[in-house]
N, C-alpha and C. Protein backbone atom coordinates (compact mmCIF):
# COMPACT_ATOMS: atom_id res chain seq x y z
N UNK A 1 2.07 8.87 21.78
CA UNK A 1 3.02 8.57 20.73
C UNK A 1 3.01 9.68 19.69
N UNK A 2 4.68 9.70 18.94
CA UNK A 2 3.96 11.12 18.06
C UNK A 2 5.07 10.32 16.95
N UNK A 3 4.21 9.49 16.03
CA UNK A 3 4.34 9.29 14.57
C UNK A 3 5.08 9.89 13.66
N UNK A 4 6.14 9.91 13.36
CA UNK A 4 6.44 10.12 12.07
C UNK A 4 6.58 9.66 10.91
N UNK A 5 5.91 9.82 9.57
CA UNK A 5 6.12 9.04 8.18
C UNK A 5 7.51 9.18 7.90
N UNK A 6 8.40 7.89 7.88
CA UNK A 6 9.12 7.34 7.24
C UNK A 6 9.68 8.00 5.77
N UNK A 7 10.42 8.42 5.65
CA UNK A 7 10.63 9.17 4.36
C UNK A 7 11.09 7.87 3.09
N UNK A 8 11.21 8.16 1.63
CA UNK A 8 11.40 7.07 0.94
C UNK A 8 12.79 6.42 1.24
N UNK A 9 14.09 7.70 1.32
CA UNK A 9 15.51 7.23 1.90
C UNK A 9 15.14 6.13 3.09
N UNK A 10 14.49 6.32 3.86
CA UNK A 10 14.31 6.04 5.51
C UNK A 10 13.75 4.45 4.96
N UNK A 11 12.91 4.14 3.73
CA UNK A 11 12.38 3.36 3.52
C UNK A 11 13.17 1.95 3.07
N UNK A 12 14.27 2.02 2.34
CA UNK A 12 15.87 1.46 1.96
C UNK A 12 15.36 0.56 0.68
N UNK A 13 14.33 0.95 -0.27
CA UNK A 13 13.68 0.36 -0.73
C UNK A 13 14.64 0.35 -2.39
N UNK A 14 14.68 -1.33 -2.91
CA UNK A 14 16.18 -1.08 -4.20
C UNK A 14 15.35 -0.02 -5.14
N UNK A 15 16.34 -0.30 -6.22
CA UNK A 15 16.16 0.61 -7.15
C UNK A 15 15.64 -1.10 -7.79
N UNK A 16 14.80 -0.52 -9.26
CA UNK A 16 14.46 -1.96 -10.65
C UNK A 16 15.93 -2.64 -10.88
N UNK A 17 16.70 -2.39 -10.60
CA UNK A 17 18.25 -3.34 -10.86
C UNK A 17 17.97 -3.95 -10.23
N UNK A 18 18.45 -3.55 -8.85
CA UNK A 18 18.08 -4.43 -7.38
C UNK A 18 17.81 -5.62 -7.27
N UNK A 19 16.42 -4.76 -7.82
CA UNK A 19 14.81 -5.79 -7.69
C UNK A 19 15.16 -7.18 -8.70
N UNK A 20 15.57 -6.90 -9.98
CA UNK A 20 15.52 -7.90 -10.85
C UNK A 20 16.92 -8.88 -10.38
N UNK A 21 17.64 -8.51 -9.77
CA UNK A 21 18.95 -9.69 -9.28
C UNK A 21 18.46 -10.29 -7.82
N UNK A 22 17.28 -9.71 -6.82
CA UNK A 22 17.40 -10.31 -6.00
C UNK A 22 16.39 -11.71 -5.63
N UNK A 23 16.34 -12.16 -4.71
CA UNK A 23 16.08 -13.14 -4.85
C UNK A 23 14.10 -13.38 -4.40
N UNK A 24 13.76 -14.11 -5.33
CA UNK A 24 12.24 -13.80 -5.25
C UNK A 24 11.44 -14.85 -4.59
N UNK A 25 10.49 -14.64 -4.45
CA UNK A 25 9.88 -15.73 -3.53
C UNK A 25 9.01 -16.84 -5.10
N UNK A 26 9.57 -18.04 -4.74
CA UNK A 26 9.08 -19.15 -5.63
C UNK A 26 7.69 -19.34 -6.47
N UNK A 27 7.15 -17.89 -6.33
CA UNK A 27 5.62 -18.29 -6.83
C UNK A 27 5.32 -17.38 -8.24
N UNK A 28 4.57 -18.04 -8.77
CA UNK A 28 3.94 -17.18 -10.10
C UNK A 28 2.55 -17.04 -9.72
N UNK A 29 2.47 -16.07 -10.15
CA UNK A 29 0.85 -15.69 -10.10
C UNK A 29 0.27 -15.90 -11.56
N UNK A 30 -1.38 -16.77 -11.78
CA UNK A 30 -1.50 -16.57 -13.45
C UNK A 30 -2.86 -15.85 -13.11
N UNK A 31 -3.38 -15.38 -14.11
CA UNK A 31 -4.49 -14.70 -14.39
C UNK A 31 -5.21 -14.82 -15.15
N UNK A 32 -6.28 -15.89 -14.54
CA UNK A 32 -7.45 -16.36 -15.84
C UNK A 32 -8.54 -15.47 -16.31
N UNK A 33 -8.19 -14.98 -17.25
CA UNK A 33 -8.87 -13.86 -17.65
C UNK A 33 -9.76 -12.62 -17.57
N UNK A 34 -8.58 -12.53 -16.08
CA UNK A 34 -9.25 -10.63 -15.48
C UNK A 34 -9.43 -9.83 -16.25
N UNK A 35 -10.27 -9.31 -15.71
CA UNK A 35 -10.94 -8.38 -17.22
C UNK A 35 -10.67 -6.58 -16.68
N UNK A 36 -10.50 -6.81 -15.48
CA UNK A 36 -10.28 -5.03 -15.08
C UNK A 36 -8.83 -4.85 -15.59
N UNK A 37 -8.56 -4.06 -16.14
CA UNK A 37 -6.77 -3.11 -16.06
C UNK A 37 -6.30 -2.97 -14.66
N UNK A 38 -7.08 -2.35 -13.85
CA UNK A 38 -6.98 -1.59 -12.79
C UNK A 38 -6.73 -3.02 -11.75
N UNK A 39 -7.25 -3.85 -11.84
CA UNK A 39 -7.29 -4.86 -10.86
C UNK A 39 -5.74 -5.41 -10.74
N UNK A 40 -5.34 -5.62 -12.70
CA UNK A 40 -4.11 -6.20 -13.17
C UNK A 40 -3.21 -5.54 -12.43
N UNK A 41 -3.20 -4.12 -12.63
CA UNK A 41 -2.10 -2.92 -12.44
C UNK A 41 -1.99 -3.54 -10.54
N UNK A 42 -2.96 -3.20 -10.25
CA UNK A 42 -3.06 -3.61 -8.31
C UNK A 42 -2.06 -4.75 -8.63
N UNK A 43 -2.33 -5.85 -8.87
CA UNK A 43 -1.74 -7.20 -8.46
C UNK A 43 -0.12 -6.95 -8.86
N UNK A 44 0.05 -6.59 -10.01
CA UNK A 44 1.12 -6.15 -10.37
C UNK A 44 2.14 -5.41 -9.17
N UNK A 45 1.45 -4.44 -8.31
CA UNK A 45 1.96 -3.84 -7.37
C UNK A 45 2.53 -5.02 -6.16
N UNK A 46 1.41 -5.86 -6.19
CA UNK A 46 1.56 -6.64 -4.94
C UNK A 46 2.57 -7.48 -5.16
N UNK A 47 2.56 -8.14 -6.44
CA UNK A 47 3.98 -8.92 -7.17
C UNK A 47 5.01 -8.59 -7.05
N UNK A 48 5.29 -7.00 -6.96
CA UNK A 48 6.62 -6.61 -6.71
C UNK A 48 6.59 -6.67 -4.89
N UNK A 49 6.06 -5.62 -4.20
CA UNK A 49 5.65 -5.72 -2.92
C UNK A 49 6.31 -7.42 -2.31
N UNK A 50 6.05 -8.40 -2.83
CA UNK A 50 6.14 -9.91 -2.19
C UNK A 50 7.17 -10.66 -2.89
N UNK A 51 8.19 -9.56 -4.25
CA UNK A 51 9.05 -10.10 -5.13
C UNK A 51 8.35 -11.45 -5.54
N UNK A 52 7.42 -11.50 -6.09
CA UNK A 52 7.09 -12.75 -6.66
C UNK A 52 7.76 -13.21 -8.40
N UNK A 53 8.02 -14.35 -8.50
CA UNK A 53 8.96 -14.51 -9.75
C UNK A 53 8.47 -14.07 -10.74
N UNK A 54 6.98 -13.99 -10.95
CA UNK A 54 6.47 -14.03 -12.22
C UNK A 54 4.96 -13.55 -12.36
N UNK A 55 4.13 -13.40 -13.23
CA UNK A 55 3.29 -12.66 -13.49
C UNK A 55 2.65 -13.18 -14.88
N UNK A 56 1.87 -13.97 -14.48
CA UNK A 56 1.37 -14.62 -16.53
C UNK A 56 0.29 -14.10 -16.50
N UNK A 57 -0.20 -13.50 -17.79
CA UNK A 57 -1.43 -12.84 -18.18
C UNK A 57 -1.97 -14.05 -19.49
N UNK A 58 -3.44 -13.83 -19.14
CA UNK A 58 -3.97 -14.94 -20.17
C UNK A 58 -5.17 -14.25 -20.82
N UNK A 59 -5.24 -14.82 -21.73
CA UNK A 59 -6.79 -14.28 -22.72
C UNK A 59 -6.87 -13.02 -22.56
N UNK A 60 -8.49 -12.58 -21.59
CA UNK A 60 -8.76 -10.68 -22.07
C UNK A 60 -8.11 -10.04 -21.67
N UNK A 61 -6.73 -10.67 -20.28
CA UNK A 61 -6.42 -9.50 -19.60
C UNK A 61 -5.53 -8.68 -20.97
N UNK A 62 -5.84 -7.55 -20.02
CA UNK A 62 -4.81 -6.24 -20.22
C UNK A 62 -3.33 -6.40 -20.15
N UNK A 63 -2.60 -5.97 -21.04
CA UNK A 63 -0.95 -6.34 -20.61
C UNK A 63 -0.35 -5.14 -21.04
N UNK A 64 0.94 -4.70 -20.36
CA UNK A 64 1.33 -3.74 -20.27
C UNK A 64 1.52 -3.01 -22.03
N UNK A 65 1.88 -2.02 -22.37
CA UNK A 65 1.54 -0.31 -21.85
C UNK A 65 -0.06 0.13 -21.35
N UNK A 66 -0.66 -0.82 -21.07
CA UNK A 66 -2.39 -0.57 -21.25
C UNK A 66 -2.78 0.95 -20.22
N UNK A 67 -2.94 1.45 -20.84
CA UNK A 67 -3.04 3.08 -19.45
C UNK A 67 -3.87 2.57 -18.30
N UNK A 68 -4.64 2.00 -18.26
CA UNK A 68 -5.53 1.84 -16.73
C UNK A 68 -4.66 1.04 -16.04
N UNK A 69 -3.92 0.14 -16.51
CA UNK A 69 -2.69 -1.01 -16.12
C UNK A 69 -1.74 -0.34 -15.16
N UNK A 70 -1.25 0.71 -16.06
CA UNK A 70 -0.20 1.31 -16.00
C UNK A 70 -0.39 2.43 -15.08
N UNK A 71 -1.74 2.86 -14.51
CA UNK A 71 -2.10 3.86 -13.68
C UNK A 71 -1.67 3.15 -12.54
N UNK A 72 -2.36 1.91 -11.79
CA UNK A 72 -2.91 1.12 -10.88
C UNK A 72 -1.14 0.97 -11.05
N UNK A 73 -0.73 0.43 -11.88
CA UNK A 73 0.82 -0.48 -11.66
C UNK A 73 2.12 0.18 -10.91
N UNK A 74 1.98 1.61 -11.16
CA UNK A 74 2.86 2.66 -10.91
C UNK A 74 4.39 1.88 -10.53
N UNK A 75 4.68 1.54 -12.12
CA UNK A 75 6.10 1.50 -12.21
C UNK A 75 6.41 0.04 -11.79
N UNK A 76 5.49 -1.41 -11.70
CA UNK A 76 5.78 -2.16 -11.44
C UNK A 76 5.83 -3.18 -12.51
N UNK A 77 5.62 -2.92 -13.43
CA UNK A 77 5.61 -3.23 -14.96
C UNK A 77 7.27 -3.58 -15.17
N UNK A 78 8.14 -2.81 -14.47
CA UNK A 78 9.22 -2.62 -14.64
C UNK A 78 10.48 -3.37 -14.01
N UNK A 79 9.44 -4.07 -12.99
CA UNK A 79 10.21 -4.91 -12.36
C UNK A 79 9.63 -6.08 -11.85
N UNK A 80 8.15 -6.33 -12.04
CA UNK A 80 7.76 -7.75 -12.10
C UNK A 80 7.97 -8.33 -13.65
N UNK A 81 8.48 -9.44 -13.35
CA UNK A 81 8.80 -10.62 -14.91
C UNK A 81 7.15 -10.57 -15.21
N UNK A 82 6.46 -10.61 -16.50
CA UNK A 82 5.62 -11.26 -16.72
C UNK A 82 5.62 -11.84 -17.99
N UNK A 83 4.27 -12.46 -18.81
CA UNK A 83 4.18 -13.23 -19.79
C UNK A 83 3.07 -13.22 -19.72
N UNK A 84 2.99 -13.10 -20.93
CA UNK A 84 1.57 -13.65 -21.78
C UNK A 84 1.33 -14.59 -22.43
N UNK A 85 -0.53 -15.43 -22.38
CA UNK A 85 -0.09 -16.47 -22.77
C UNK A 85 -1.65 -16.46 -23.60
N UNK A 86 -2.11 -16.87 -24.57
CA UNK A 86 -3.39 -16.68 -25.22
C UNK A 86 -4.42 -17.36 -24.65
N UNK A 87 -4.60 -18.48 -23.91
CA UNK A 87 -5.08 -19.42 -23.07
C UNK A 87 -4.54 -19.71 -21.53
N UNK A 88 -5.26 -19.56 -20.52
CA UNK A 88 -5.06 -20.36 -19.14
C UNK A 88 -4.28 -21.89 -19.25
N UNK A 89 -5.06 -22.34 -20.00
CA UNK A 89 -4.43 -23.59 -20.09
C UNK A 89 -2.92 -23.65 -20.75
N UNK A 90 -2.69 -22.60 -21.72
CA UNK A 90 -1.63 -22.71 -22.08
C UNK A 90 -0.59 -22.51 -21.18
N UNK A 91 -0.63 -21.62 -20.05
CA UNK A 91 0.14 -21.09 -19.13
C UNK A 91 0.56 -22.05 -17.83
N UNK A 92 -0.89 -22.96 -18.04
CA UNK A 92 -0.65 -24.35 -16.86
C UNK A 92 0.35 -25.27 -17.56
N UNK A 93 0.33 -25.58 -18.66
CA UNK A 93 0.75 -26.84 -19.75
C UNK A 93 1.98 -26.28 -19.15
N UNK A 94 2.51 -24.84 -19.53
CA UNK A 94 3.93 -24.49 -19.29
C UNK A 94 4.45 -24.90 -17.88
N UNK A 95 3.65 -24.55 -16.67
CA UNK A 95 4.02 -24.58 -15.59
C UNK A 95 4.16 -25.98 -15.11
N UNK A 96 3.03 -26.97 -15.67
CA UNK A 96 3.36 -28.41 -15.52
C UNK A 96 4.65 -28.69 -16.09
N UNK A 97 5.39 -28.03 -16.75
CA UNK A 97 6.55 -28.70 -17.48
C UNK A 97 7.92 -28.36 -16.31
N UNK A 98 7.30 -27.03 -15.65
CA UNK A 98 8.33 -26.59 -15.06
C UNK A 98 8.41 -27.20 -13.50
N UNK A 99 7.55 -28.02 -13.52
CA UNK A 99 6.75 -28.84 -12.61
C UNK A 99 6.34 -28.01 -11.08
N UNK A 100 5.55 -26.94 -11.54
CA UNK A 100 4.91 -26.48 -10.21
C UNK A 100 4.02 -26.66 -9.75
N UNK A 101 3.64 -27.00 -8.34
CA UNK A 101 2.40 -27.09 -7.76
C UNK A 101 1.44 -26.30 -8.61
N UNK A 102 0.31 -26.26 -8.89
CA UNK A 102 -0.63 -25.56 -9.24
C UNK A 102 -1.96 -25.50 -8.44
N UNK A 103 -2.23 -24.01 -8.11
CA UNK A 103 -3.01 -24.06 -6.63
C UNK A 103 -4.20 -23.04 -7.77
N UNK A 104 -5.32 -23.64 -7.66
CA UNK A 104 -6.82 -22.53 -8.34
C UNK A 104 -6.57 -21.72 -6.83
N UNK A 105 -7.26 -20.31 -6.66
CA UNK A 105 -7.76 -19.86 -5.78
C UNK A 105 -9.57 -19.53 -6.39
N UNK A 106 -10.22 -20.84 -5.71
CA UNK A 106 -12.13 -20.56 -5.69
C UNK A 106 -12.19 -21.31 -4.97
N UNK A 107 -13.85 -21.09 -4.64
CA UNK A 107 -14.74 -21.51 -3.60
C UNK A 107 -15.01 -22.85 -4.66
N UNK A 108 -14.75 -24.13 -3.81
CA UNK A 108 -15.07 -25.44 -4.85
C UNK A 108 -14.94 -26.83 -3.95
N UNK A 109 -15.53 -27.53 -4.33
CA UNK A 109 -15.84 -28.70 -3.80
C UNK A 109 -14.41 -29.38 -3.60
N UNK A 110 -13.58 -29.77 -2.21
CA UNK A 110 -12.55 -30.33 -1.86
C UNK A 110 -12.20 -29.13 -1.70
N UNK A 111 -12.17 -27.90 -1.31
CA UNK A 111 -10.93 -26.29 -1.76
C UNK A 111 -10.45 -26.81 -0.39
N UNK A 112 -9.46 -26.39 -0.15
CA UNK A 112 -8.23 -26.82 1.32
C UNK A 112 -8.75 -25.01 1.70
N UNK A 113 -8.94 -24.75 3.10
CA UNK A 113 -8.60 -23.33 3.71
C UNK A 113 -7.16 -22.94 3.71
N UNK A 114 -7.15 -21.63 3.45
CA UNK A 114 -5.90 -21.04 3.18
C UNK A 114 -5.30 -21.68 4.52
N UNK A 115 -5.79 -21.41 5.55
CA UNK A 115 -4.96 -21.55 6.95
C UNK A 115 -4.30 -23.26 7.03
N UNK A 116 -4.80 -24.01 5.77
CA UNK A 116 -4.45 -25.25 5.93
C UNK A 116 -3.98 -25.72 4.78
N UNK A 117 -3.66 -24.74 4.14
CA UNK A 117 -2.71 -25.36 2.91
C UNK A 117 -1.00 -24.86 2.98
N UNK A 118 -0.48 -25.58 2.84
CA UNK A 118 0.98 -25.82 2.79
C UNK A 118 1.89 -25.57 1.22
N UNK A 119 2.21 -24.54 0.90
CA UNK A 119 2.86 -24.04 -0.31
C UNK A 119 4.16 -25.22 -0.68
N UNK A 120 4.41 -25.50 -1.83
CA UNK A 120 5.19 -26.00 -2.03
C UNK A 120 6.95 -25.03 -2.70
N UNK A 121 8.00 -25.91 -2.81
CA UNK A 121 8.84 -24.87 -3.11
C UNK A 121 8.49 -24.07 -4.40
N UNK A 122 7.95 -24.41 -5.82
CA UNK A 122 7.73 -24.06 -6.61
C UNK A 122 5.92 -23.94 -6.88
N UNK A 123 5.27 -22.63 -6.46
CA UNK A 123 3.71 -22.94 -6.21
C UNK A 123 3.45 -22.25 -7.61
N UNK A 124 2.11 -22.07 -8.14
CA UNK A 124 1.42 -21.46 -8.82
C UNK A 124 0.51 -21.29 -8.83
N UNK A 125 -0.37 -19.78 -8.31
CA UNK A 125 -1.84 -19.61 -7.85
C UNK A 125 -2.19 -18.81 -9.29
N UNK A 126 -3.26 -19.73 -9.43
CA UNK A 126 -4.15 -19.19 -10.36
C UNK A 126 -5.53 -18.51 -9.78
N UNK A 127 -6.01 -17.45 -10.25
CA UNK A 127 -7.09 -16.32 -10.20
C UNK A 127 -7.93 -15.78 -10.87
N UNK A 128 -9.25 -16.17 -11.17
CA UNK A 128 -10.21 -16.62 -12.23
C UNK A 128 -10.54 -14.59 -12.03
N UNK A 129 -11.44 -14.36 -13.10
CA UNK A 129 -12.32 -13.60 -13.58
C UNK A 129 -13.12 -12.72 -12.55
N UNK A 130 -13.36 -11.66 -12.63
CA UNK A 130 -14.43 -10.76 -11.33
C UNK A 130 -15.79 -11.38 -11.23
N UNK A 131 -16.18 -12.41 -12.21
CA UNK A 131 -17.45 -12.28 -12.48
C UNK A 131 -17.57 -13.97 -12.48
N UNK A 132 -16.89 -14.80 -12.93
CA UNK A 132 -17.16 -16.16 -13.52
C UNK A 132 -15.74 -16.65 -12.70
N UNK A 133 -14.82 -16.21 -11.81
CA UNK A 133 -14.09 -17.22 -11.12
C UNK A 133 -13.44 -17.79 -11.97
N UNK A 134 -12.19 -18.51 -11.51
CA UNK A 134 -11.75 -19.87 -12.16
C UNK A 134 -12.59 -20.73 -13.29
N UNK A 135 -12.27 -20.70 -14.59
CA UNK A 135 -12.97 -21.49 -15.25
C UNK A 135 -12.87 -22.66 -15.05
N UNK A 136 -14.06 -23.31 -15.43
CA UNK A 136 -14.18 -24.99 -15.09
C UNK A 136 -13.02 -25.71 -15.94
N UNK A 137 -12.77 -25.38 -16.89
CA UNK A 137 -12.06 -26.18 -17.53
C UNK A 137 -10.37 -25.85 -17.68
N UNK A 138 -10.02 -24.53 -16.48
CA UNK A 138 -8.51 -24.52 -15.77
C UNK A 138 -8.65 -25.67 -14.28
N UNK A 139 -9.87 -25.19 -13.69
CA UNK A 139 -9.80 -25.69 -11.98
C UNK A 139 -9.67 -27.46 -12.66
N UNK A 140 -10.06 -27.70 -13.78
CA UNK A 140 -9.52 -29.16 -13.79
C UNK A 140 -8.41 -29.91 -13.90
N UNK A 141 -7.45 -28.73 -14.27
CA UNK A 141 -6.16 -28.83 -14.91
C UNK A 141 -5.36 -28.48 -13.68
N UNK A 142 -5.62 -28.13 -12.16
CA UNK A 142 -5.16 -27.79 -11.22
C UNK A 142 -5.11 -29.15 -10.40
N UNK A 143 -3.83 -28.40 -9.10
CA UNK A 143 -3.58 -30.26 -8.87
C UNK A 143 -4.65 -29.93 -7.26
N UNK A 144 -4.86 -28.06 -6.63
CA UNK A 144 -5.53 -28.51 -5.79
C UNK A 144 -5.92 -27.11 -5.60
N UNK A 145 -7.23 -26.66 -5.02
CA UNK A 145 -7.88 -25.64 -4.83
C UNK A 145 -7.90 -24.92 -3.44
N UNK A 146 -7.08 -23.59 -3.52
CA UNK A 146 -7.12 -23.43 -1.92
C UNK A 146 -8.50 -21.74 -1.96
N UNK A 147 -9.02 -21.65 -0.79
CA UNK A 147 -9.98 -21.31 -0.34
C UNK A 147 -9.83 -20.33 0.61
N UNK A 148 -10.29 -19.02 0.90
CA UNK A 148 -9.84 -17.63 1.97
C UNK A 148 -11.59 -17.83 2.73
N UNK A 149 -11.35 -18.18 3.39
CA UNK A 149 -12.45 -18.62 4.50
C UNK A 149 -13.33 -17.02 4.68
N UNK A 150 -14.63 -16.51 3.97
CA UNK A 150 -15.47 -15.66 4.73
C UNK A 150 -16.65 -16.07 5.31
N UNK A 151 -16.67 -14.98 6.20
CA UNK A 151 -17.60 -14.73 6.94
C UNK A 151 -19.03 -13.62 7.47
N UNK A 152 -18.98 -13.20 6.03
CA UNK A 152 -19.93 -11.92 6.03
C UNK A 152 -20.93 -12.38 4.49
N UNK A 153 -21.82 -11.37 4.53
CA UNK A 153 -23.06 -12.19 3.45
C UNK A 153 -22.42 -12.04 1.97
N UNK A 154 -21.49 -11.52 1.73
CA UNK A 154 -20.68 -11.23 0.15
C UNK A 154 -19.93 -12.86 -0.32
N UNK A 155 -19.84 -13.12 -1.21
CA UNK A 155 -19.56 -14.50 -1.15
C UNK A 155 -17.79 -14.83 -2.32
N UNK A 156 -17.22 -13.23 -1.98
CA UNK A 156 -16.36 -13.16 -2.42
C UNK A 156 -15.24 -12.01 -2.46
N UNK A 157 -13.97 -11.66 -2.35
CA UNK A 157 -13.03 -10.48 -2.19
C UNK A 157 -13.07 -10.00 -3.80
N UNK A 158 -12.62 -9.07 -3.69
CA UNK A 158 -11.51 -8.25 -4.71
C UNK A 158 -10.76 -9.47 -5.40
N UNK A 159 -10.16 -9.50 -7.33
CA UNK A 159 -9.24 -10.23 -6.84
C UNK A 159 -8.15 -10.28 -6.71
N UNK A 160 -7.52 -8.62 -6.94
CA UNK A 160 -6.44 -7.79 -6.17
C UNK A 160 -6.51 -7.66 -4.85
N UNK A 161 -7.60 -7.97 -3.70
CA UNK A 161 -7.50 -8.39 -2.38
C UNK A 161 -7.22 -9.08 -2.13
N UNK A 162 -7.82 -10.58 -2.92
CA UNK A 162 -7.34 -11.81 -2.72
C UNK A 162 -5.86 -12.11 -3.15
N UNK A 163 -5.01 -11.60 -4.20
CA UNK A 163 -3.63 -11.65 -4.36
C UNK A 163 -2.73 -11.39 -3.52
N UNK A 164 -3.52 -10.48 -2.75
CA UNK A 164 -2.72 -9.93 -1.85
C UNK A 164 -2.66 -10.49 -0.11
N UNK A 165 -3.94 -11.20 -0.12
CA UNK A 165 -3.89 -11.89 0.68
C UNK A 165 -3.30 -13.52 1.19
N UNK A 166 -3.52 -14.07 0.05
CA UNK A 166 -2.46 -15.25 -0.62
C UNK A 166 -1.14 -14.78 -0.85
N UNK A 167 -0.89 -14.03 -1.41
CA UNK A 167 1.02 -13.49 -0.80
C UNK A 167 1.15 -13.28 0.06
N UNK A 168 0.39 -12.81 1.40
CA UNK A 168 1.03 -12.28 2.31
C UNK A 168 1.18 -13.38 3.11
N UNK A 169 0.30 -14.49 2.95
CA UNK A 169 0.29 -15.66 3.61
C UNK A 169 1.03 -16.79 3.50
N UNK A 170 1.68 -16.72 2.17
CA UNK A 170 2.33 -17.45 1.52
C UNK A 170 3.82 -16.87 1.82
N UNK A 171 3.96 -15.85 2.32
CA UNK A 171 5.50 -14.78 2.61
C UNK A 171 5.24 -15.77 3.50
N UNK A 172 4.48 -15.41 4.72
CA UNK A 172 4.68 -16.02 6.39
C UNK A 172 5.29 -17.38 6.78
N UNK A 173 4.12 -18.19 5.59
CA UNK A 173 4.54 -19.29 5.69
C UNK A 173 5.68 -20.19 5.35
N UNK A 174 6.21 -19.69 4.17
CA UNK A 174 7.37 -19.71 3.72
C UNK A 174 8.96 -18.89 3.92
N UNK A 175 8.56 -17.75 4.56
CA UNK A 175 9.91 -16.85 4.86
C UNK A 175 10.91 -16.79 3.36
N UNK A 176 10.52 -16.79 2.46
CA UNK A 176 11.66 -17.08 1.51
C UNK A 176 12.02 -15.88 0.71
N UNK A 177 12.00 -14.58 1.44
CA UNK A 177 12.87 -13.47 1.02
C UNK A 177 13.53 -12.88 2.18
């Protein structure tokens, strides 16, 4: 076989207009108080990558112009929706109003395996901290905890791996772009 890279034309990829009229896949991502820039900026990428609707930042994270954000984000600042919200909980209160599923992603007593949880039309995955996970007192405010099944002695991903792995699974299962 003899490979060639795809050029960006070749790629048919919109322009930020595009992006903001077309149609996105039903999920918000929130962020309980990631503390890397760099992690934010990643997820940020993947948000656009999976057109996800939305993007809520809570407590320490970083929010845009932040330079480490904005390194990692390369230009996705610009076309993922986000929001900030001073509290996790504040960002659930909202989403309960808007009445979305609310899914923690941690390792926790009842967590459903990704391979066995079923997205609803309107989901919302929440994504705790590098260090302290989901706080106890969001995962209570959640209606159900889904879980990325490992199998090696680390007892946890990235959680810009894990975003990215929950979108991509959540594309499949849903088809909704």
């Amino acid at each position: 076989m003899n490979f060639e890279k795809l050029t960006l034309h070749e790629l048919g990829r919109m322009d930020p207009s595009g992006f903001k009229e077309s149609i996105k896949m039903p999920v918000i991502i929130v962020l309980d108080n990631v503390r890397s820039a760099h992690n934010i900026g990643s997820i940020f990428r993947t948000c656009d990558a999976f057109r996800v609707e939305a993007l809520f930042l809570t407590g320490i994270c970083a929010i845009p112009p932040q330079k480490e954000l904005m390194k990692t984000a390369l230009g996705a600042t610009q076309t993922v929706a986000w929001k900030y919200f001073p509290t996790t909980l504040e960002a659930i209160q909202f989403l309960n109003q808007e009445n979305y599923l609310i899914a923690a992603v941690e390792q926790a007593t009842q967590s459903v395996f990704l391979q066995d949880f079923t997205p609803q039309i309107k989901t919302a995955f929440v994504f705790g901290n590098e260090v302290n996970g989901v706080s106890a007192e969001v995962l209570k405010c959640c209606h159900t905890c889904v879980e990325i099944p490992q199998f090696g002695t680390k007892h946890s991903f990235n959680v810009s791996i894990t975003a990215g792995i929950i979108l991509w699974d959540t594309y499949n299962k849903t088809k909704t772009l």
